[in-house]
Protein backbone atom coordinates (compact mmCIF):
# COMPACT_ATOMS: atom_id res chain seq x y z
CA UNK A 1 64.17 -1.33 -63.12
CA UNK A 2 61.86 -1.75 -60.13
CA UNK A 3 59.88 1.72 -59.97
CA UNK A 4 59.39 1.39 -56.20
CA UNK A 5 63.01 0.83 -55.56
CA UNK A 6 64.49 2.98 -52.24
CA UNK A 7 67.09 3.90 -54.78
CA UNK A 8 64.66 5.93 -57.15
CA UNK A 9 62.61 7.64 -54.03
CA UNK A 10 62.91 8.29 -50.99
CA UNK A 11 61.67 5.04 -47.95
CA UNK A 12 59.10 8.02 -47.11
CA UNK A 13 57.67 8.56 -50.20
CA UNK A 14 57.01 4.64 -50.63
CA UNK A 15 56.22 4.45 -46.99
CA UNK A 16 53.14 6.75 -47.60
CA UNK A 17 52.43 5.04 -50.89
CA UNK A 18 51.87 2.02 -49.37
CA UNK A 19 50.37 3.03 -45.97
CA UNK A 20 47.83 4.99 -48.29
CA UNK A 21 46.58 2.17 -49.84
CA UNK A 22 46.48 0.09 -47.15
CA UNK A 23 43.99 2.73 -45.52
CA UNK A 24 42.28 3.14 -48.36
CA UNK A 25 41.38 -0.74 -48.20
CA UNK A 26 40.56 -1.25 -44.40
CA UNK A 27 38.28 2.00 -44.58
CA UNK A 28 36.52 0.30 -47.36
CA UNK A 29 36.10 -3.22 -45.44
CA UNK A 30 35.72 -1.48 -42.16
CA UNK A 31 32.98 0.69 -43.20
CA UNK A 32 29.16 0.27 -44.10
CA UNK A 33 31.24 0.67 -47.83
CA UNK A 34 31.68 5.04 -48.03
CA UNK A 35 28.33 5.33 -49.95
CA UNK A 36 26.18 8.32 -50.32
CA UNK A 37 23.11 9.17 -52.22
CA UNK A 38 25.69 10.26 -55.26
CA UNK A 39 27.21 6.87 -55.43
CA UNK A 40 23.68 5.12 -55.43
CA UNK A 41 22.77 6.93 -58.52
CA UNK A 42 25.86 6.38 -60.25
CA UNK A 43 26.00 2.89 -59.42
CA UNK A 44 22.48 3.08 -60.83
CA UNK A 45 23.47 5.13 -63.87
CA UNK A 46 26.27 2.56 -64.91
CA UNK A 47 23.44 -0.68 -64.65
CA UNK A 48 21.80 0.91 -66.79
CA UNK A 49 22.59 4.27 -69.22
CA UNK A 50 19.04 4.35 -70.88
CA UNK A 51 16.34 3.65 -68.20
CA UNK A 52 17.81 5.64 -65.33
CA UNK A 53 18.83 8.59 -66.25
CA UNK A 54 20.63 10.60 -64.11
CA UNK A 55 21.81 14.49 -63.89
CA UNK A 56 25.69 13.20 -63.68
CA UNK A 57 27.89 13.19 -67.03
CA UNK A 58 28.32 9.49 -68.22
CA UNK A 59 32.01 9.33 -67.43
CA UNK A 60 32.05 7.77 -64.48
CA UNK A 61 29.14 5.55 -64.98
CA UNK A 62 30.83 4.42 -68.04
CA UNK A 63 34.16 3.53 -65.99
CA UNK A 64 32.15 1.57 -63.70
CA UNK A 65 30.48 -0.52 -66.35
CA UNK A 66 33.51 -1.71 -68.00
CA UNK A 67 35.20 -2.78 -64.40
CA UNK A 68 32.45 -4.68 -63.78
CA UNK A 69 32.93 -6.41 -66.48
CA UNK A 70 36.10 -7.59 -64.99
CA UNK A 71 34.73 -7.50 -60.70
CA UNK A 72 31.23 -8.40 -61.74
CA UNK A 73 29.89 -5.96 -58.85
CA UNK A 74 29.53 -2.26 -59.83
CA UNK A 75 30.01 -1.35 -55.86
CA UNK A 76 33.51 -3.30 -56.49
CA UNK A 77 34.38 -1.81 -59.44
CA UNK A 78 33.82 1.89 -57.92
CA UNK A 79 36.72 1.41 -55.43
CA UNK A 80 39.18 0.15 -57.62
CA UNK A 81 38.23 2.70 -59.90
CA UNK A 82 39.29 5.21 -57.48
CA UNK A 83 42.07 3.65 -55.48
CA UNK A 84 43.85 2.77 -59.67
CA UNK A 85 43.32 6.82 -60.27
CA UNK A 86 45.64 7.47 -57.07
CA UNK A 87 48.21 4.49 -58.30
CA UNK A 88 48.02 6.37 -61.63
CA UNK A 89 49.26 9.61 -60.46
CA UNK A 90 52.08 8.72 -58.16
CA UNK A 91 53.13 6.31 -60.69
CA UNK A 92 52.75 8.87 -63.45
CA UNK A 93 54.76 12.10 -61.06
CA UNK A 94 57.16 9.43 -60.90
CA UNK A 95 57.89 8.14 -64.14
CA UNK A 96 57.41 11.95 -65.98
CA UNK A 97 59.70 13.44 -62.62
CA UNK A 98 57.08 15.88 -61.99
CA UNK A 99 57.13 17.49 -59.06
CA UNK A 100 57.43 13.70 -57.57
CA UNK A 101 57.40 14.92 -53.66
CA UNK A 102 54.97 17.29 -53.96
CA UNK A 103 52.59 14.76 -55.85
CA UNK A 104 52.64 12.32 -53.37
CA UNK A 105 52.45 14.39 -50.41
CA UNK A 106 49.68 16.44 -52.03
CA UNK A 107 47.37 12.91 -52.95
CA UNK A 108 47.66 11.53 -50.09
CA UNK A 109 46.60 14.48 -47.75
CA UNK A 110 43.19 15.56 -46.66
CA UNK A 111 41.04 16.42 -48.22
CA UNK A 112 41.58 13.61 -51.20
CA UNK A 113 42.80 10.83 -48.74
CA UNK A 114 39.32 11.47 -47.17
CA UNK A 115 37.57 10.93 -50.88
CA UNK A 116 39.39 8.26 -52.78
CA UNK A 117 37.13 5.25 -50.40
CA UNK A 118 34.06 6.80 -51.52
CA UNK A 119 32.02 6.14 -54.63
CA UNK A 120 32.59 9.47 -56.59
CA UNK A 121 34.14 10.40 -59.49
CA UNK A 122 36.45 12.92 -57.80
CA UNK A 123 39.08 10.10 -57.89
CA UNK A 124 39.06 9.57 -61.60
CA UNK A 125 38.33 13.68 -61.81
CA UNK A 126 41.32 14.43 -60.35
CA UNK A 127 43.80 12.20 -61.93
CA UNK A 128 43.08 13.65 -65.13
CA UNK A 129 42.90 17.29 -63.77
CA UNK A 130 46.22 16.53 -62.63
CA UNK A 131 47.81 15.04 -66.13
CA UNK A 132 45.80 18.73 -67.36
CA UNK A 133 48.22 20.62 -65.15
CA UNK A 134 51.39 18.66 -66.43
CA UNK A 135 50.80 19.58 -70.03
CA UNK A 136 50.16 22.71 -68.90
CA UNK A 137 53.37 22.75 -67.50
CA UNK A 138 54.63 21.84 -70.71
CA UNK A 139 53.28 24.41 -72.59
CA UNK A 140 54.71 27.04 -70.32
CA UNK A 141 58.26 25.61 -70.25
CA UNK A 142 58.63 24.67 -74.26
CA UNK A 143 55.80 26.44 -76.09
CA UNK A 144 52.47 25.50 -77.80
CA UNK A 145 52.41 21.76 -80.18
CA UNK A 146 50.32 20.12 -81.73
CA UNK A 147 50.71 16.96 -79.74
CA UNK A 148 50.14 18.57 -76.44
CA UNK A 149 46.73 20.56 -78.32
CA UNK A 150 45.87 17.09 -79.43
CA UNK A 151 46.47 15.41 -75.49
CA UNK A 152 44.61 18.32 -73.77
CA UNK A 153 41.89 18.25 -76.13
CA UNK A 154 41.44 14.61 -75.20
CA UNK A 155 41.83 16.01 -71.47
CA UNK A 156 39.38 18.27 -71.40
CA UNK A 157 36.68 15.95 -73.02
CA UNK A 158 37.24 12.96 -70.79
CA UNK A 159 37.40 15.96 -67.21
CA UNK A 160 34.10 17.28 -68.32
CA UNK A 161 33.01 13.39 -68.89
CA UNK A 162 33.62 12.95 -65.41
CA UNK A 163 32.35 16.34 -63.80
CA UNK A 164 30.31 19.72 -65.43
CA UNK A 165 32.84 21.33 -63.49
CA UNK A 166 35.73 20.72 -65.07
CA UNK A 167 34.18 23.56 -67.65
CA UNK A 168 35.37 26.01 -65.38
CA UNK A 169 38.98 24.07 -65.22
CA UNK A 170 39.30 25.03 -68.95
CA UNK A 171 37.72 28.37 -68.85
CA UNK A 172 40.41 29.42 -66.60
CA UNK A 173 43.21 27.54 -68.64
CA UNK A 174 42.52 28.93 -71.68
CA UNK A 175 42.11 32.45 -69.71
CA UNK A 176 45.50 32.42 -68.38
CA UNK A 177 47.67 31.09 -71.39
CA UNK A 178 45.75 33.74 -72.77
CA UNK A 179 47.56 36.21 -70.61
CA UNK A 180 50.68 34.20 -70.65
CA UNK A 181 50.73 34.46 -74.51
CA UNK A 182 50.12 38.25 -74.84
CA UNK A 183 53.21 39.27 -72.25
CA UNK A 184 55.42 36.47 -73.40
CA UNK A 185 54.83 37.69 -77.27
CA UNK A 186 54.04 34.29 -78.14
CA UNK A 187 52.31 33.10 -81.77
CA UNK A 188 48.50 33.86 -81.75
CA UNK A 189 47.98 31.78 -83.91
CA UNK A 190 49.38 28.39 -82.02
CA UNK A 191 47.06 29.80 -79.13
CA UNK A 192 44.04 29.90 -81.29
CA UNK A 193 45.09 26.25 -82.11
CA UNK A 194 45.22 25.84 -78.30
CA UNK A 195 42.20 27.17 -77.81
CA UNK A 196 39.97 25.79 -80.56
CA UNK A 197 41.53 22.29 -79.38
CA UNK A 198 40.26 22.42 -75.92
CA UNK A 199 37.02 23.86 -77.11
CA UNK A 200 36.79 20.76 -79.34
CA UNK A 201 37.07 18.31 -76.94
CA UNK A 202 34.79 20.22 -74.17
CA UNK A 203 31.88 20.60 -76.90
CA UNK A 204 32.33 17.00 -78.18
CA UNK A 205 31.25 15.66 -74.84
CA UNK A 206 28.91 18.55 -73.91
CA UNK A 207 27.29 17.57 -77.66
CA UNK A 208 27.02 13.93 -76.53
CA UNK A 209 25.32 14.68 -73.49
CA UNK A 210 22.53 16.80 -75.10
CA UNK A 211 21.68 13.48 -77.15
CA UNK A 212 21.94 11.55 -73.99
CA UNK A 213 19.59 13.43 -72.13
CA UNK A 214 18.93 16.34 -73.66
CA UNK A 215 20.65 19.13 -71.89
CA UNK A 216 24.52 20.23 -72.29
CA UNK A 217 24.82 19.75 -69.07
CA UNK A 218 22.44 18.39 -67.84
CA UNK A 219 18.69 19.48 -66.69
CA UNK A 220 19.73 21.51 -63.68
CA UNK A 221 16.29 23.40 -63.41
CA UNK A 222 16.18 21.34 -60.14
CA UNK A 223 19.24 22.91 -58.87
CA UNK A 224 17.82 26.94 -59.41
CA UNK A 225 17.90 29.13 -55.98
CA UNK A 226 16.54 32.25 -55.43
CA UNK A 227 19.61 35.00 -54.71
CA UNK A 228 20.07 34.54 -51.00
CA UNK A 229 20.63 38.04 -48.95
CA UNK A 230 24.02 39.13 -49.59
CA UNK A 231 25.79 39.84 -46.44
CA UNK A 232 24.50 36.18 -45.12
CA UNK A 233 25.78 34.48 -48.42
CA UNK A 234 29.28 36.12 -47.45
CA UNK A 235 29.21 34.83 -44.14
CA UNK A 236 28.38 31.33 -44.86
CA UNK A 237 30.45 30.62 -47.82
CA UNK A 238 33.54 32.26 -46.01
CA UNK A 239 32.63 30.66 -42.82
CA UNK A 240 32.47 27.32 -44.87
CA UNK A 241 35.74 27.99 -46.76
CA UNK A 242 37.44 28.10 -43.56
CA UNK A 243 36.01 25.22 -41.85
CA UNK A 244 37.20 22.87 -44.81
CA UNK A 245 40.36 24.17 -45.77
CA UNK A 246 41.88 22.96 -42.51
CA UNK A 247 43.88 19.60 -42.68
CA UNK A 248 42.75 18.83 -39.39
CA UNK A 249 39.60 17.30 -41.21
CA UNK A 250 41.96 14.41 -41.91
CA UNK A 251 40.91 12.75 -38.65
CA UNK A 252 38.15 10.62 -39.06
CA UNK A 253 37.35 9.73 -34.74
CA UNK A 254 34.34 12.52 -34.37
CA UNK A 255 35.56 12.54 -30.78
CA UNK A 256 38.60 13.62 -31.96
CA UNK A 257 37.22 15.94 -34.53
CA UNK A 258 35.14 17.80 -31.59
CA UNK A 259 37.96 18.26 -29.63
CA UNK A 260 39.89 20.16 -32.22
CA UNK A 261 37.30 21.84 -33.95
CA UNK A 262 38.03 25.37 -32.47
CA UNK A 263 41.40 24.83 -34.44
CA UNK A 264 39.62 24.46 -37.97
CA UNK A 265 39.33 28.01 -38.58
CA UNK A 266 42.90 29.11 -37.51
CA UNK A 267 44.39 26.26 -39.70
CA UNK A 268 42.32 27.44 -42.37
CA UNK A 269 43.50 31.11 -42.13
CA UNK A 270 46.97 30.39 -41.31
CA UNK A 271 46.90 28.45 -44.87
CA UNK A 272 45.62 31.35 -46.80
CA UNK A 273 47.75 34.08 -44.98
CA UNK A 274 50.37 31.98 -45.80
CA UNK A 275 49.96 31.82 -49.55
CA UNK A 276 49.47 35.68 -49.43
CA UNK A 277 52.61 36.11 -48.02
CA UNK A 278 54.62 33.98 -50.01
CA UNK A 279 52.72 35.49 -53.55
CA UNK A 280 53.24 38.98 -51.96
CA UNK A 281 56.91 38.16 -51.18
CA UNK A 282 57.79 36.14 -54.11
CA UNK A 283 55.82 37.71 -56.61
CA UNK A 284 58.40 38.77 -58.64
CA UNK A 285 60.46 35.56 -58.53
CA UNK A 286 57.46 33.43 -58.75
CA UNK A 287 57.97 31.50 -62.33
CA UNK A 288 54.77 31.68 -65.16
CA UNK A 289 53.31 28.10 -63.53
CA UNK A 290 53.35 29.18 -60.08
CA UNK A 291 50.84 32.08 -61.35
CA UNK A 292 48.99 29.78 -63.21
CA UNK A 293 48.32 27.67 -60.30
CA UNK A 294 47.04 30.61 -57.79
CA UNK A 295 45.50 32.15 -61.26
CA UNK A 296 43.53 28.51 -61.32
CA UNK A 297 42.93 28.63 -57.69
CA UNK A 298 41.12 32.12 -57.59
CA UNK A 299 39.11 31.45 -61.04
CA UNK A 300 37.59 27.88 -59.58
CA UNK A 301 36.69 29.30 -56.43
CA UNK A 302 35.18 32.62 -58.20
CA UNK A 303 33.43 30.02 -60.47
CA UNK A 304 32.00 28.31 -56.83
CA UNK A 305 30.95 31.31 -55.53
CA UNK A 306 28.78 32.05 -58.50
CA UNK A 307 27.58 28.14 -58.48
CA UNK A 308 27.08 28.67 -54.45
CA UNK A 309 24.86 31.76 -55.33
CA UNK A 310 22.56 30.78 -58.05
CA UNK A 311 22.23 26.51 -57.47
CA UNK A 312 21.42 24.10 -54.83
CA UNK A 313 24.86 22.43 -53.95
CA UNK A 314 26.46 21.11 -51.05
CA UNK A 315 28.80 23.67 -49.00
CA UNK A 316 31.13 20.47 -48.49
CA UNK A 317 35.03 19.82 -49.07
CA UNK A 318 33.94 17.34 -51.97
CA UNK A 319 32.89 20.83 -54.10
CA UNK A 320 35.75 22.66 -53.04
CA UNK A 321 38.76 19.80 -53.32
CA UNK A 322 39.38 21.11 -57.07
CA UNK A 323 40.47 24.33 -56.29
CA UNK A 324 42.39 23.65 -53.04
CA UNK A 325 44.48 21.06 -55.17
CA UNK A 326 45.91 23.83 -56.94
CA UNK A 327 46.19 25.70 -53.72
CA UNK A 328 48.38 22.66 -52.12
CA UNK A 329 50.40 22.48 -55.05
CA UNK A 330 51.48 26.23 -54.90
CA UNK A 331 52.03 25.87 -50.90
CA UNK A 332 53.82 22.16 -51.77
CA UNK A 333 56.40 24.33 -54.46
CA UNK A 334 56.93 27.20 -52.11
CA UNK A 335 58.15 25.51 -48.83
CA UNK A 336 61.34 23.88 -47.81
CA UNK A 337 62.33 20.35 -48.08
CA UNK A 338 62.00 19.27 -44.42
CA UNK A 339 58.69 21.23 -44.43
CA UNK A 340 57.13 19.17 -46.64
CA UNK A 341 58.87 16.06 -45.16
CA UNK A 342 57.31 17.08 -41.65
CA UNK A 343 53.56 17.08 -42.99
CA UNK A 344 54.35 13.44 -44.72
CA UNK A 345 55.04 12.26 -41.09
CA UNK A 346 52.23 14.12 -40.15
CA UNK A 347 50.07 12.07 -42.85
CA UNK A 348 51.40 8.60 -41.81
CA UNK A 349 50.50 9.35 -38.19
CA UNK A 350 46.57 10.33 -39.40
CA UNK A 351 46.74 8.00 -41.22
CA UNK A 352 47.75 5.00 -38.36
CA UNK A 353 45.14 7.17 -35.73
CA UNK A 354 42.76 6.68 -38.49
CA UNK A 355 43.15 3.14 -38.73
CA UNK A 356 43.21 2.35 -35.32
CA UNK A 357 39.83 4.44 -35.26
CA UNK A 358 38.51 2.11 -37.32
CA UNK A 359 39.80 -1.29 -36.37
CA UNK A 360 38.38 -0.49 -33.07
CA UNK A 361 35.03 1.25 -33.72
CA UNK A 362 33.86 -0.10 -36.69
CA UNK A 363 32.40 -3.82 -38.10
CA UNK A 364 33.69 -5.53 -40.92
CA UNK A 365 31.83 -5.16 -44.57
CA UNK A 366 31.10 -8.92 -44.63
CA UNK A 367 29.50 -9.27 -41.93
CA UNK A 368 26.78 -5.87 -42.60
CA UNK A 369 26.85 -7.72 -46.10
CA UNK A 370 25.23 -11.01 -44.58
CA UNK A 371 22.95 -8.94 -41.99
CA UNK A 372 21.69 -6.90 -44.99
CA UNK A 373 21.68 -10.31 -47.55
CA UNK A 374 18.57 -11.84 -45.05
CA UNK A 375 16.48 -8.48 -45.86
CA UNK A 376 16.27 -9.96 -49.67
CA UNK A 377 13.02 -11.91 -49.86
CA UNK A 378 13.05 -14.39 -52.98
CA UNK A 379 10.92 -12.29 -55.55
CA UNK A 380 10.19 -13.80 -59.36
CA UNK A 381 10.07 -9.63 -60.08
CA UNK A 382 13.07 -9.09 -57.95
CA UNK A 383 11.78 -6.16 -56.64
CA UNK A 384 11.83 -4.54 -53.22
CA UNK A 385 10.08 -1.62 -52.09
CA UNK A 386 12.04 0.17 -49.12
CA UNK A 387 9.13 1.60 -46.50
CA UNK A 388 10.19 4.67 -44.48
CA UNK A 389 9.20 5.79 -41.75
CA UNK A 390 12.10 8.17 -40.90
CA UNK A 391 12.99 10.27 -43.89
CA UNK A 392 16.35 10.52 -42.64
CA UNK A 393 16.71 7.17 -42.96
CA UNK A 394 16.98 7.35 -46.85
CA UNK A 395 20.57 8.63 -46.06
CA UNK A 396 21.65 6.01 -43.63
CA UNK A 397 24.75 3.89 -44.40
CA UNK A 398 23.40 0.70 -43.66
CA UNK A 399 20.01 1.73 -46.14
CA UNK A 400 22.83 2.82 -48.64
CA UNK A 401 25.03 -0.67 -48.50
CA UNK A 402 21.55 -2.41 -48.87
CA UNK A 403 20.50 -0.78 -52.10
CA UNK A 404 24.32 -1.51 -53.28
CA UNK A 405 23.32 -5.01 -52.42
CA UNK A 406 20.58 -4.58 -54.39
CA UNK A 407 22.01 -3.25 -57.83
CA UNK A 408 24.71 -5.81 -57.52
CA UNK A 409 22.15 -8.55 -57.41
CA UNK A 410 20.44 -7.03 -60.40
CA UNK A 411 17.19 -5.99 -57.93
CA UNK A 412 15.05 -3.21 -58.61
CA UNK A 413 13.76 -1.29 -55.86
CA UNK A 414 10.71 1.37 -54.67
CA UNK A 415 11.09 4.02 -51.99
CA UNK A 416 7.73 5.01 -50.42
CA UNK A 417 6.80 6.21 -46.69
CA UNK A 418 3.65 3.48 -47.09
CA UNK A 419 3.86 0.24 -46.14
CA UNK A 420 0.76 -0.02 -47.08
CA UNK A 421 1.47 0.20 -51.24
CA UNK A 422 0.69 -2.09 -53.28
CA UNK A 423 3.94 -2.48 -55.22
CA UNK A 424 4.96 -5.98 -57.00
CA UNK A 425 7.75 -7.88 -55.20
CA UNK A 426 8.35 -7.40 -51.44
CA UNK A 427 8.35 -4.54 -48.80
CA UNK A 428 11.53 -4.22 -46.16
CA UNK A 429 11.57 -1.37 -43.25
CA UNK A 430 14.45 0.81 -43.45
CA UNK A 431 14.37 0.67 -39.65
CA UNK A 432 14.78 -3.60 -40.10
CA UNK A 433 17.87 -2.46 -42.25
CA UNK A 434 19.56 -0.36 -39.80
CA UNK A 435 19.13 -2.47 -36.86
């Protein structure tokens, strides 16, 4: 039987399947390769475990090793890293009949359409966050097991593998089928089981990581931030809440972006309004997974606001994309049929503006690849020290492709702001780089 067959879905759902994926690959050869500072360090990370030691759990790193072993470039082995973990759901909603429209709708809408090109583990993070939410499913519809204790042990060891935040993903888990348990008179003792299960798994990695470098989760005395004044905190973490949450962000063509910006924030509060309405409305009708999805929703984003307040981290969609997944997927099971087939149109025609965008605006990977491949003087050492003169420049996509380059080609490389260093191997000017 032929999964993709128009017989067992619907010509949308493999319509946006496949129109996904093609994206997914011109953005990534159309691009300067959807790097960031992140993805150089885990590229860096999965060279090498034991010399570079970075404050990321191994998960990802580790994925990336053992595709290269297959790609023989870790940049490579990234993106189809991330672009199997979107095959992996669909094909999974499909085969398990879970929730199969909502699934693909959900994965293939903003703000994970935006994130699957790039080199993070989000992709791999929230395939397995997802397969967490089916046997969580599970448990509400047929009860506590031991094999589904034994799978979301495994769960919960390789999400916090991949990101310290999944901690909070069980935290609130085991919170709610805590709840669920005590008004549904179920046995505290299978819960325990539950419980101690996911514990297991979280503390098996967290214990592995305190070998690896020392710290359960990592040193993050870096990250420390003195309590910012209370009213502005408010303002900024609402005022970024609402500038991400819209699907507008989908677009990609910053002309395009400008011109609808003043929509951001009424998207945004039409979306949570929304969800008010229907969990006012419905509340009472509203089955025991529907509450565990807005129940998962509030506790990650409570568990953001706290991270927001006491650490240095990025007030981006990439932080927040956890808990608006479970937000979609309440929204996805709460609307009608040609509602959700509407916003699947809606994705295939971002998706085509998107790739026009690109086609048009942007130069092919091979060819930056060869511009930035005449940068790399022969060096016995093979190493290159990258002079700045521009710190912003240490953020530049082209700079970013060109260390890729680098770690593919098994090159070490120095950053400095002197050109003037004595450093073995050769010197190269970002500003060279980014011409």
């Amino acid at each position: 039987m032929k999964i993709w067959s128009i017989k067992n879905c619907t010509a949308l759902d493999f319509i946006i399947f496949s129109v996904v994926i093609v994206f997914f690959v011109i953005r990534i050869f159309l691009s300067s390769g959807e790097l960031s500072p992140d993805s150089i360090q885990y590229l860096l990370q999965s060279q090498n475990f034991w010399t570079y030691k970075v404050n990321f759990p191994l998960g990802y790193g580790f994925l990336i090793k053992a595709f290269h072993y297959f790609t023989k470039s870790y940049f490579l082995a990234s993106k189809i890293i991330n672009l199997f973990s979107y095959v992996a759901i669909i094909i999974f909603s499909y085969c398990k009949k879970f929730f199969f429209p909502q699934t693909v709708l959900i994965f293939s809408f903003y703000p994970f359409i935006n994130l699957y090109p790039q080199s993070f583990s989000e992709a791999p993070y929230f395939c397995i966050n997802y397969l967490i939410i089916y046997f969580i499913h599970k448990i509400i519809q047929n009860g506590f097991t031991w094999k589904n204790n034994l799978w979301i042990s495994l769960l919960f060891f390789l999400l916090i593998a991949l990101r310290f935040s999944g901690l909070f993903v069980c935290i609130v888990s085991i919170t709610f089928l805590g709840i669920w348990t005590y008004h549904k008179n179920q046995s505290l003792k299978t819960f325990l089981l539950f419980t101690l299960s996911s514990a297991s798994g979280v503390c098996f990695y967290l214990f592995i990581n305190t070998l690896y470098c020392g710290f359960p989760l990592g040193d993050r005395r870096h990250l420390q931030n003195e309590p910012p004044n209370s009213s502005y905190f408010i303002s900024e973490f609402w005022t970024s809440v609402l500038h991400d949450f819209s699907f507008l962000n989908i677009f990609i063509h910053k002309g395009l972006l400008d011109k609808i910006s003043s929509l951001h924030y009424f998207v945004s509060l039409i979306i949570i309004f929304f969800t008010l309405f229907v969990f006012v409305k419905k509340r009472k009708k509203l089955n025991a997974f529907n509450y565990y999805l807005i129940f998962s929703f509030l506790g990650i984003m409570i568990s953001l606001l706290y991270s927001y307040y006491t650490t240095k981290i990025d007030h981006t969609i990439r932080i927040k994309s956890n808990a608006y997944m479970y937000l979609l997927f309440f929204i996805s099971l709460n609307i009608p049929k040609m509602t959700i087939i509407f916003f699947k149109q809606f994705v295939i025609l971002a998706l085509f503006i998107n790739s026009f965008t690109l086609v048009k605006y942007s130069e092919k990977l091979t060819i930056q690849i060869k511009k930035q491949k005449v940068h790399i003087c022969d060096s016995k050492e093979k190493v290159i020290n990258i002079v700045y003169k521009y710190d912003t420049l240490r953020n530049n996509a082209q700079v970013l492709l060109f260390k890729a380059i680098l770690i593919d080609r098994k090159f070490n490389f120095h950053e400095s702001d002197n050109h003037n260093k004595r450093v073995s191997g050769c010197s190269v000017k970002a500003s060279d780089i980014v011409k």
